[in-house]
N, C-alpha and C. Protein backbone atom coordinates (compact mmCIF):
# COMPACT_ATOMS: atom_id res chain seq x y z
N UNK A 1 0.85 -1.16 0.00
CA UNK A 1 0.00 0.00 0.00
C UNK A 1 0.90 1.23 0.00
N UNK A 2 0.89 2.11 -1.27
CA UNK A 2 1.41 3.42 -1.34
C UNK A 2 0.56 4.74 -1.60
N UNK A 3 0.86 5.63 -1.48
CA UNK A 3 0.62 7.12 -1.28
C UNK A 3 -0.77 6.73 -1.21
N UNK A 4 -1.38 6.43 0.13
CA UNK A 4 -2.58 6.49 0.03
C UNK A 4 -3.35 6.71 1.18
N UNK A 5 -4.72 7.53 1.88
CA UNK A 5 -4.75 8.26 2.97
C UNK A 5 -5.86 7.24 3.50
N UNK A 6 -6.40 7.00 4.44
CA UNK A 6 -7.12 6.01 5.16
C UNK A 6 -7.74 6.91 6.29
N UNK A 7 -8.82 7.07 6.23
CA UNK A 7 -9.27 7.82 7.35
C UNK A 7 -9.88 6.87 8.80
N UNK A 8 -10.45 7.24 9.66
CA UNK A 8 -10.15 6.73 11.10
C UNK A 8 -11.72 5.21 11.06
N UNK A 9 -11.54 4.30 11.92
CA UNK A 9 -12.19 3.60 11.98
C UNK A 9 -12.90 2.65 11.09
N UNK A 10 -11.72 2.31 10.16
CA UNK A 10 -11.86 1.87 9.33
C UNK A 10 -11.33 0.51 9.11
N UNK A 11 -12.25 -0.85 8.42
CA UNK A 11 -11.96 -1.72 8.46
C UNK A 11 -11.38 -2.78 6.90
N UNK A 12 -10.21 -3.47 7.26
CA UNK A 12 -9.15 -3.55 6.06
C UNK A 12 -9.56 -4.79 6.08
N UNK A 13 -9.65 -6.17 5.18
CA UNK A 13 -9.40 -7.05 5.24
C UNK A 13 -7.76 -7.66 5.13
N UNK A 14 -7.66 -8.95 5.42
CA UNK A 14 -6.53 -9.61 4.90
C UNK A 14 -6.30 -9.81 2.95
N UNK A 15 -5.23 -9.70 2.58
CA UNK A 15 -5.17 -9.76 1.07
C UNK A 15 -5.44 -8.95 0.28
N UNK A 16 -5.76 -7.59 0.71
CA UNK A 16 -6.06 -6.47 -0.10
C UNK A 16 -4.76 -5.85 -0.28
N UNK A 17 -5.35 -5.29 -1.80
CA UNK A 17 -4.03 -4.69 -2.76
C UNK A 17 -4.69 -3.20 -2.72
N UNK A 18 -4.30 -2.25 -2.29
CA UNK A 18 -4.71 -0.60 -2.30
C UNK A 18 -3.45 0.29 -2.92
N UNK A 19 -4.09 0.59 -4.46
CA UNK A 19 -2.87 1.29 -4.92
C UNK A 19 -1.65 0.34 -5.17
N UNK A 20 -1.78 -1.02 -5.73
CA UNK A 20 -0.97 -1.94 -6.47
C UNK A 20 -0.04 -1.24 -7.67
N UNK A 21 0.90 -1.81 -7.90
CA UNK A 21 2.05 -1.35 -8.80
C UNK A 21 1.19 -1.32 -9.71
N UNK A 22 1.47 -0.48 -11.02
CA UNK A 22 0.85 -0.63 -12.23
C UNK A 22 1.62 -0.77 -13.07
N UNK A 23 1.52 -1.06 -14.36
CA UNK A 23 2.62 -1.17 -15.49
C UNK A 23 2.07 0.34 -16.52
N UNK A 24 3.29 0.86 -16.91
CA UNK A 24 2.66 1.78 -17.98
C UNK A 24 2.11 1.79 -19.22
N UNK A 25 1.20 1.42 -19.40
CA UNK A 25 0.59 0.80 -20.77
C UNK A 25 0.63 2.06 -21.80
N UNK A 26 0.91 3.08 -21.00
CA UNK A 26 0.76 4.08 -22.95
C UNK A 26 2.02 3.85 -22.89
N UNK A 27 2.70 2.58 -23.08
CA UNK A 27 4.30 2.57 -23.79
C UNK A 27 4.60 1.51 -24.41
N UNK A 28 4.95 1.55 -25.20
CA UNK A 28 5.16 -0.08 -26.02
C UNK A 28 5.92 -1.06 -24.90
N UNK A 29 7.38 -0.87 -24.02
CA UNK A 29 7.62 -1.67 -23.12
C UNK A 29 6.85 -1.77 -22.07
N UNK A 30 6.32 -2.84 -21.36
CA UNK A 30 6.06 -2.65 -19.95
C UNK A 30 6.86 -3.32 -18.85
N UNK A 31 8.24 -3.62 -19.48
CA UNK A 31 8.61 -4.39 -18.39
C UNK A 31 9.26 -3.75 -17.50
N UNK A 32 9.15 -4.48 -16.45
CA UNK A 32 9.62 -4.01 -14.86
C UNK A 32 11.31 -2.94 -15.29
N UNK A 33 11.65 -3.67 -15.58
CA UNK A 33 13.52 -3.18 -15.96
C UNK A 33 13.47 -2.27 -16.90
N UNK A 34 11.98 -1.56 -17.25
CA UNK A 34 12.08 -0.49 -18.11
C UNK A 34 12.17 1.06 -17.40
N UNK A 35 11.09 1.01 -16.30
CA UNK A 35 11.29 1.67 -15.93
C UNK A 35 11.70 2.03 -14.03
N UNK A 36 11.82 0.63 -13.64
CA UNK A 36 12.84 0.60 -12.62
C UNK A 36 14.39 -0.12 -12.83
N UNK A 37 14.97 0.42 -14.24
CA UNK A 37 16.28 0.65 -14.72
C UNK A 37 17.40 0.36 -13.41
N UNK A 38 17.18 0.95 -12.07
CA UNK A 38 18.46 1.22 -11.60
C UNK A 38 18.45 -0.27 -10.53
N UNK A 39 17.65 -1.24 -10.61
CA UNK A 39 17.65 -2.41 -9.87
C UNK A 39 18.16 -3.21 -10.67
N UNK A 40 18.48 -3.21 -11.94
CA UNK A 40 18.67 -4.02 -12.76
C UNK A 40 20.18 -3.89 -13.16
N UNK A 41 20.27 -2.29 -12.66
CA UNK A 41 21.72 -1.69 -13.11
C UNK A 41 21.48 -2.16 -15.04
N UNK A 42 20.85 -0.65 -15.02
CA UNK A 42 20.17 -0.59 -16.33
C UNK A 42 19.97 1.49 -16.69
N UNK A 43 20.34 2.04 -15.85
CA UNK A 43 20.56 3.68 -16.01
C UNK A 43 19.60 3.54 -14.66
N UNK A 44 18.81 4.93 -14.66
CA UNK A 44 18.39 5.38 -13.58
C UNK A 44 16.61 4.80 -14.01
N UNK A 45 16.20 5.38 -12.66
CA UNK A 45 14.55 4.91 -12.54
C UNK A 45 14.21 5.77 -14.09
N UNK A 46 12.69 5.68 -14.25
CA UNK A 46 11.81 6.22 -15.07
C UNK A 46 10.84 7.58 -14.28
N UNK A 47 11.17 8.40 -13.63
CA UNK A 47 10.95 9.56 -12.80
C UNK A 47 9.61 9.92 -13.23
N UNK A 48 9.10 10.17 -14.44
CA UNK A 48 8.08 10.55 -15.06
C UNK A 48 7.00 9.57 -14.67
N UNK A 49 7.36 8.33 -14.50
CA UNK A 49 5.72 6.78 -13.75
C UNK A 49 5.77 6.93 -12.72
N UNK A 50 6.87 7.60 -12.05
CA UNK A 50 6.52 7.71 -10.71
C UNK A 50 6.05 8.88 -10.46
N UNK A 51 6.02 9.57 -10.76
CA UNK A 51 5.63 10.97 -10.52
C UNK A 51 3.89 10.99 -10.85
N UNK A 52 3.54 10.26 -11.92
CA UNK A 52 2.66 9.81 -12.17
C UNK A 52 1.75 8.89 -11.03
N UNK A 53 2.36 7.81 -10.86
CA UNK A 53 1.97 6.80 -9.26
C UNK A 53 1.56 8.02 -8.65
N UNK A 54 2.50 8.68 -8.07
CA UNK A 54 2.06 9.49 -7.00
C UNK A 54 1.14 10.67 -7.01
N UNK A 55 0.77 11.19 -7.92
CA UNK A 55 -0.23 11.92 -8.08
C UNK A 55 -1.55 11.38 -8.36
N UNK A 56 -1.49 10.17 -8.72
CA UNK A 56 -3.03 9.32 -8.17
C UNK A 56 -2.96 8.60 -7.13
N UNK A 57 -2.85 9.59 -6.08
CA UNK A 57 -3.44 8.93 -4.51
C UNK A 57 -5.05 8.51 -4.73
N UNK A 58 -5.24 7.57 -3.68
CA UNK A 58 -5.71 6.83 -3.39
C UNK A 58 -6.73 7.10 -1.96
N UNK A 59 -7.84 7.88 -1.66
CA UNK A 59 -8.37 8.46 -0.31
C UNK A 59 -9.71 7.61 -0.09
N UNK A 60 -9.37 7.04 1.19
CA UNK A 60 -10.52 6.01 1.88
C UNK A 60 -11.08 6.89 2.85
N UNK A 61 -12.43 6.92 2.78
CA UNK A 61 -12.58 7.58 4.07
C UNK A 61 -12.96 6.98 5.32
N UNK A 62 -13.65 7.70 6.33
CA UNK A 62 -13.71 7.01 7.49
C UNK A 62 -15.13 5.89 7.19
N UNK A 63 -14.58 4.70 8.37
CA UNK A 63 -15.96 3.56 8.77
C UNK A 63 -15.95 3.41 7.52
N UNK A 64 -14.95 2.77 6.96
CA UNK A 64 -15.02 2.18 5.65
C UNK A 64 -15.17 1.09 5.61
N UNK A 65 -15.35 -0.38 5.22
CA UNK A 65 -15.18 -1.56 5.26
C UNK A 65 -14.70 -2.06 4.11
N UNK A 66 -13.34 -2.50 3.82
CA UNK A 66 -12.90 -3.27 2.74
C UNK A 66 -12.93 -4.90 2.83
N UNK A 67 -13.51 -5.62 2.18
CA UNK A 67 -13.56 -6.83 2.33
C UNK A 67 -12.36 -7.57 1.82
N UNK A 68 -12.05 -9.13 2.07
CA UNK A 68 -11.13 -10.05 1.94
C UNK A 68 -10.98 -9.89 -0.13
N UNK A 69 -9.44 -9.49 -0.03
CA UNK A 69 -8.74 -9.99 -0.89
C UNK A 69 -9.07 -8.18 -2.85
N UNK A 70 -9.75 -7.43 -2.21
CA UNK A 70 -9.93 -6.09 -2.37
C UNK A 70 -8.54 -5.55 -3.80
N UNK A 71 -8.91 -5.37 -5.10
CA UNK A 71 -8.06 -4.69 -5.22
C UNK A 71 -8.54 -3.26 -5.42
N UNK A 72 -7.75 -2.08 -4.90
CA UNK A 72 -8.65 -0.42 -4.91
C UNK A 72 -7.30 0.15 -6.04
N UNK A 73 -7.20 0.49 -7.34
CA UNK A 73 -6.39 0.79 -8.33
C UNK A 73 -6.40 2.05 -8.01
N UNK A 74 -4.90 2.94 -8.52
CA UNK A 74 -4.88 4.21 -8.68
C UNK A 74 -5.77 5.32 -9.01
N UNK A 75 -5.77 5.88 -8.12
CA UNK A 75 -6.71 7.73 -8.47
C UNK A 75 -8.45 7.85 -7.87
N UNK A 76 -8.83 6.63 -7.01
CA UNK A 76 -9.91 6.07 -6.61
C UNK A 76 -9.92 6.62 -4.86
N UNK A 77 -11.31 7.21 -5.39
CA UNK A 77 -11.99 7.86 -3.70
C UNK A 77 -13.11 7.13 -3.53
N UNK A 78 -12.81 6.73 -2.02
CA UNK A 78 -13.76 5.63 -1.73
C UNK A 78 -14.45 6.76 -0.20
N UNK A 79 -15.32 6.69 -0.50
CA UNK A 79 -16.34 7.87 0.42
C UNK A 79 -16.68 7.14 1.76
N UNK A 80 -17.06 8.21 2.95
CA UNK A 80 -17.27 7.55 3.82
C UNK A 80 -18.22 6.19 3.82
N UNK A 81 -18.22 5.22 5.15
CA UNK A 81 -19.48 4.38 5.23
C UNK A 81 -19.57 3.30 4.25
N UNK A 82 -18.75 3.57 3.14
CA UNK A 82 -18.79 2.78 2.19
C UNK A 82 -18.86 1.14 2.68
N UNK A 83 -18.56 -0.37 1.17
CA UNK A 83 -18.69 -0.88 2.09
C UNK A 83 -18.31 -1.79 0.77
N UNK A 84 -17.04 -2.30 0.75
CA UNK A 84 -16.07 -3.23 -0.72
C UNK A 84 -16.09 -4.55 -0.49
N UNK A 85 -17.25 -5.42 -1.40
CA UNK A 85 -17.50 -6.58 -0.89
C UNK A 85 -16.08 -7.33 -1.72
N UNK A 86 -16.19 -8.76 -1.12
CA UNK A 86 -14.45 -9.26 -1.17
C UNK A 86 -14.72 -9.75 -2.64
N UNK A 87 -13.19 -9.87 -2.69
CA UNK A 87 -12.53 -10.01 -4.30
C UNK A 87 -12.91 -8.97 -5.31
N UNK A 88 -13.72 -7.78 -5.47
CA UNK A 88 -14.26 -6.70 -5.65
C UNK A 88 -12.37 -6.02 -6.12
N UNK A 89 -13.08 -5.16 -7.59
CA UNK A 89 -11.96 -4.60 -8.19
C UNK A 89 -12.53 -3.01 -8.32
N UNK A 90 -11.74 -2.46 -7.71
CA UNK A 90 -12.58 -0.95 -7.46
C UNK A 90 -11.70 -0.24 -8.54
N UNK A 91 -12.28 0.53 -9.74
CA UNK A 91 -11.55 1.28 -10.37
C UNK A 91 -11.96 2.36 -10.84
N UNK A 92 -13.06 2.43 -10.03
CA UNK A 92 -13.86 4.16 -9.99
C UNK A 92 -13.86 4.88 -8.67
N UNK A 93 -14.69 5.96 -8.48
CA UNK A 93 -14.84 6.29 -7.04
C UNK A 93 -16.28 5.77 -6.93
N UNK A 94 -15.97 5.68 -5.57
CA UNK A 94 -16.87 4.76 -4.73
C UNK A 94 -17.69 5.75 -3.72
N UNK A 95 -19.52 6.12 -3.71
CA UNK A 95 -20.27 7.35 -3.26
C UNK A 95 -19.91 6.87 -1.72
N UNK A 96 -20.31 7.67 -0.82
CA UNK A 96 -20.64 7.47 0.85
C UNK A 96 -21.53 6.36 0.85
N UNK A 97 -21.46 6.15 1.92
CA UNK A 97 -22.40 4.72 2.22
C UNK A 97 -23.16 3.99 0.98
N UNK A 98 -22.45 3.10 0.32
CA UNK A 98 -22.61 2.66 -0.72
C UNK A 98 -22.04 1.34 -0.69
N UNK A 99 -22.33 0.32 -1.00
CA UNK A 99 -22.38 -1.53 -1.15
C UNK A 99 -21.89 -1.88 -2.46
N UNK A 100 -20.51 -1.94 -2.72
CA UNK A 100 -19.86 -2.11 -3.96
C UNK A 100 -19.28 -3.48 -4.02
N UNK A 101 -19.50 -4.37 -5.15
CA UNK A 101 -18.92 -5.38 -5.66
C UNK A 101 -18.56 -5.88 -7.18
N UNK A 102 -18.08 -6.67 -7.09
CA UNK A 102 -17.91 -7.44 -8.50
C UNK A 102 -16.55 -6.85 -9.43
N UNK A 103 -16.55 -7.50 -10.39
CA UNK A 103 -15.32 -7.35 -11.42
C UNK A 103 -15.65 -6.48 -12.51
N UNK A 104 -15.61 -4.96 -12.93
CA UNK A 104 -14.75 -3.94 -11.59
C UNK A 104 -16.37 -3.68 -10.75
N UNK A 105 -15.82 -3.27 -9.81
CA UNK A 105 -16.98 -3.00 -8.52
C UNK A 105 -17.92 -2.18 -9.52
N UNK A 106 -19.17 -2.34 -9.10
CA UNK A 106 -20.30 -1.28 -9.50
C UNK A 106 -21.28 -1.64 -7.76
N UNK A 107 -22.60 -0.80 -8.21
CA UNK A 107 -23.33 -0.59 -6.88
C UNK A 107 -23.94 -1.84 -7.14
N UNK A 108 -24.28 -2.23 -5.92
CA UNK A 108 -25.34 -3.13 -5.21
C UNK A 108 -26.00 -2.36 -4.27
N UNK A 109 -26.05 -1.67 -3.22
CA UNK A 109 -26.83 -1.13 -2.59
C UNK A 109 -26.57 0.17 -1.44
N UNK A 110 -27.68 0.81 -1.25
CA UNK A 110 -27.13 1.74 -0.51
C UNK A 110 -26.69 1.01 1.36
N UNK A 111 -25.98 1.66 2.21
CA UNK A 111 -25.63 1.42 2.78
C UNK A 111 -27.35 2.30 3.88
N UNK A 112 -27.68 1.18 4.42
CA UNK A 112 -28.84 1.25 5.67
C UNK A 112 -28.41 2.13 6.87
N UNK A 113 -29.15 3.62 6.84
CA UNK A 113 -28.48 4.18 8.40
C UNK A 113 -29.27 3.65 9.45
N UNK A 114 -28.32 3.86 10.89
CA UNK A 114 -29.04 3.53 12.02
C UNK A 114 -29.71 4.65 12.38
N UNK A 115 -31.25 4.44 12.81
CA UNK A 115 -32.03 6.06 13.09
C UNK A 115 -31.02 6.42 13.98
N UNK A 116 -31.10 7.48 14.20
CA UNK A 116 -30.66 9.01 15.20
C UNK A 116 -29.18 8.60 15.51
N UNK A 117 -28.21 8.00 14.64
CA UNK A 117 -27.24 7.86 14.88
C UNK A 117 -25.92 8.47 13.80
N UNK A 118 -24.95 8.99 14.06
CA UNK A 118 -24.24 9.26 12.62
C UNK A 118 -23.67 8.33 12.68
N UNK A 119 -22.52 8.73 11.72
CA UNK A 119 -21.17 7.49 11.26
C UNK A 119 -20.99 7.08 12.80
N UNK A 120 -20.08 6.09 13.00
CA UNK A 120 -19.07 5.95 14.38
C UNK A 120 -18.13 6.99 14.47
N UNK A 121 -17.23 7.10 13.49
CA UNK A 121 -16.63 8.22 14.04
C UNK A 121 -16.76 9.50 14.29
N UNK A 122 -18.62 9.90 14.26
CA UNK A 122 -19.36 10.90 15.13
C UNK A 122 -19.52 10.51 16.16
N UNK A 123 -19.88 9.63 16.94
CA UNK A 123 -20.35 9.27 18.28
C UNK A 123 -19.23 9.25 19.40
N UNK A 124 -19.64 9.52 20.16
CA UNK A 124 -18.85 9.56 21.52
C UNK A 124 -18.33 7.83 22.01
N UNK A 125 -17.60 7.78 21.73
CA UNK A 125 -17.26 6.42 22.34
C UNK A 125 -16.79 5.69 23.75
N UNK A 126 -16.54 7.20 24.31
CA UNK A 126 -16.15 7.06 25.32
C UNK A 126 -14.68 6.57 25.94
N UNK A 127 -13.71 6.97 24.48
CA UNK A 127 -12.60 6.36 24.31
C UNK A 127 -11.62 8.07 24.88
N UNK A 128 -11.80 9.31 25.35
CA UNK A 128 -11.10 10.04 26.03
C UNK A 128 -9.64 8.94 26.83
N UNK A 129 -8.94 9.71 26.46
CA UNK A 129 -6.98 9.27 27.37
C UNK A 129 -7.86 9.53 28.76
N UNK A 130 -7.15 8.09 29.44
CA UNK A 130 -7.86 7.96 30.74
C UNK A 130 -8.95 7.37 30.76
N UNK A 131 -9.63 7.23 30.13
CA UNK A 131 -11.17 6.79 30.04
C UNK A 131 -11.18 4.80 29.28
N UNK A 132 -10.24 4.83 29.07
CA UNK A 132 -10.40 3.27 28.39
C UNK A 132 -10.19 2.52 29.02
N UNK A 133 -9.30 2.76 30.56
CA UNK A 133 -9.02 1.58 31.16
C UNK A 133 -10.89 1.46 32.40
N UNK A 134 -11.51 2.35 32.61
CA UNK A 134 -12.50 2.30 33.29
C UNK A 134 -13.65 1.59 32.37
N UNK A 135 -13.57 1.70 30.69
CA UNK A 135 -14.75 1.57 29.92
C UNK A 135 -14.18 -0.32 30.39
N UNK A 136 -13.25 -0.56 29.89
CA UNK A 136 -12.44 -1.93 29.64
C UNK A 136 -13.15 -2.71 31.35
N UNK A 137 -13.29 -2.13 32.07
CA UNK A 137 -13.65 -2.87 33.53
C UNK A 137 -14.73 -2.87 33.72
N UNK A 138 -15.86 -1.82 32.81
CA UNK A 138 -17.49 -2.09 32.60
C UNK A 138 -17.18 -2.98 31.80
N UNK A 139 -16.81 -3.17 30.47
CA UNK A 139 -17.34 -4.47 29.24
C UNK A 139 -16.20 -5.22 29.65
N UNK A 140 -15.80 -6.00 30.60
CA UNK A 140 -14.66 -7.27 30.31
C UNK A 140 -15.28 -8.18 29.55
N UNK A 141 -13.94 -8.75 28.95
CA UNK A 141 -14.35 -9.64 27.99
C UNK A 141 -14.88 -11.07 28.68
N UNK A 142 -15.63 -11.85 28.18
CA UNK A 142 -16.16 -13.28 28.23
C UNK A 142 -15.03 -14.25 28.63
């Protein structure tokens, strides 16, 4: 996972690719040693794909849910609440609370609010410094 922003309370599966290497297809070569040259001891990198990579970040927002095995491709905003069902190939942006799947992701459904409640990371959790070891001794675990 590179240049890419993840906002708070947000859930990742195992096996997800976010912002995976790409190959440069507007070029007749695509191989690796074309334009990472200096691993190969082959001249220097290709400065221009990377410069490129990095200007399509990649922004998840908060109470996201990415499911098992996820790929999210370059230049893709995935909105709050959202919700990336697994093996799901995301190569658009993805609305707020929205139920995305399939090969590449499209909608399945809106995401169901809880009445009188916002996102989680509106609510008070009761997680204040100082305050977690008292919450932790109301809910012990089973």
């Amino acid at each position: 996972m590179v240049w890419t922003t993840i906002g708070k309370f947000c859930w990742i599966a195992n096996a997800t690719r976010i912002n995976p290497g790409n190959h440069p297809t507007w070029r007749v070569l695509q191989y690796h040693s074309v334009y990472r040259a200096e691993a190969y001891g082959l001249g220097e990198d290709d400065q221009e794909f990377f410069e490129w990579r990095r200007e399509n970040w990649i922004t998840i927002g908060r109470d996201v849910w990415i499911g098992h095995g996820v790929t999210v491709t370059a230049g893709v905003t995935i909105g709050t609440g959202a919700v990336i069902g697994a093996g799901a190939v995301v190569t658009r942006d993805v609305a707020p609370y929205t139920v995305v799947g399939g090969v590449p992701a499209h909608d399945q459904a809106p995401v169901q609010p809880v009445p009188n409640r916002g996102p989680v990371a509106d609510r008070d959790l009761g997680l204040e410094p100082g305050n977690i070891q008292g919450r932790a001794a109301r809910h012990p675990r089973p």
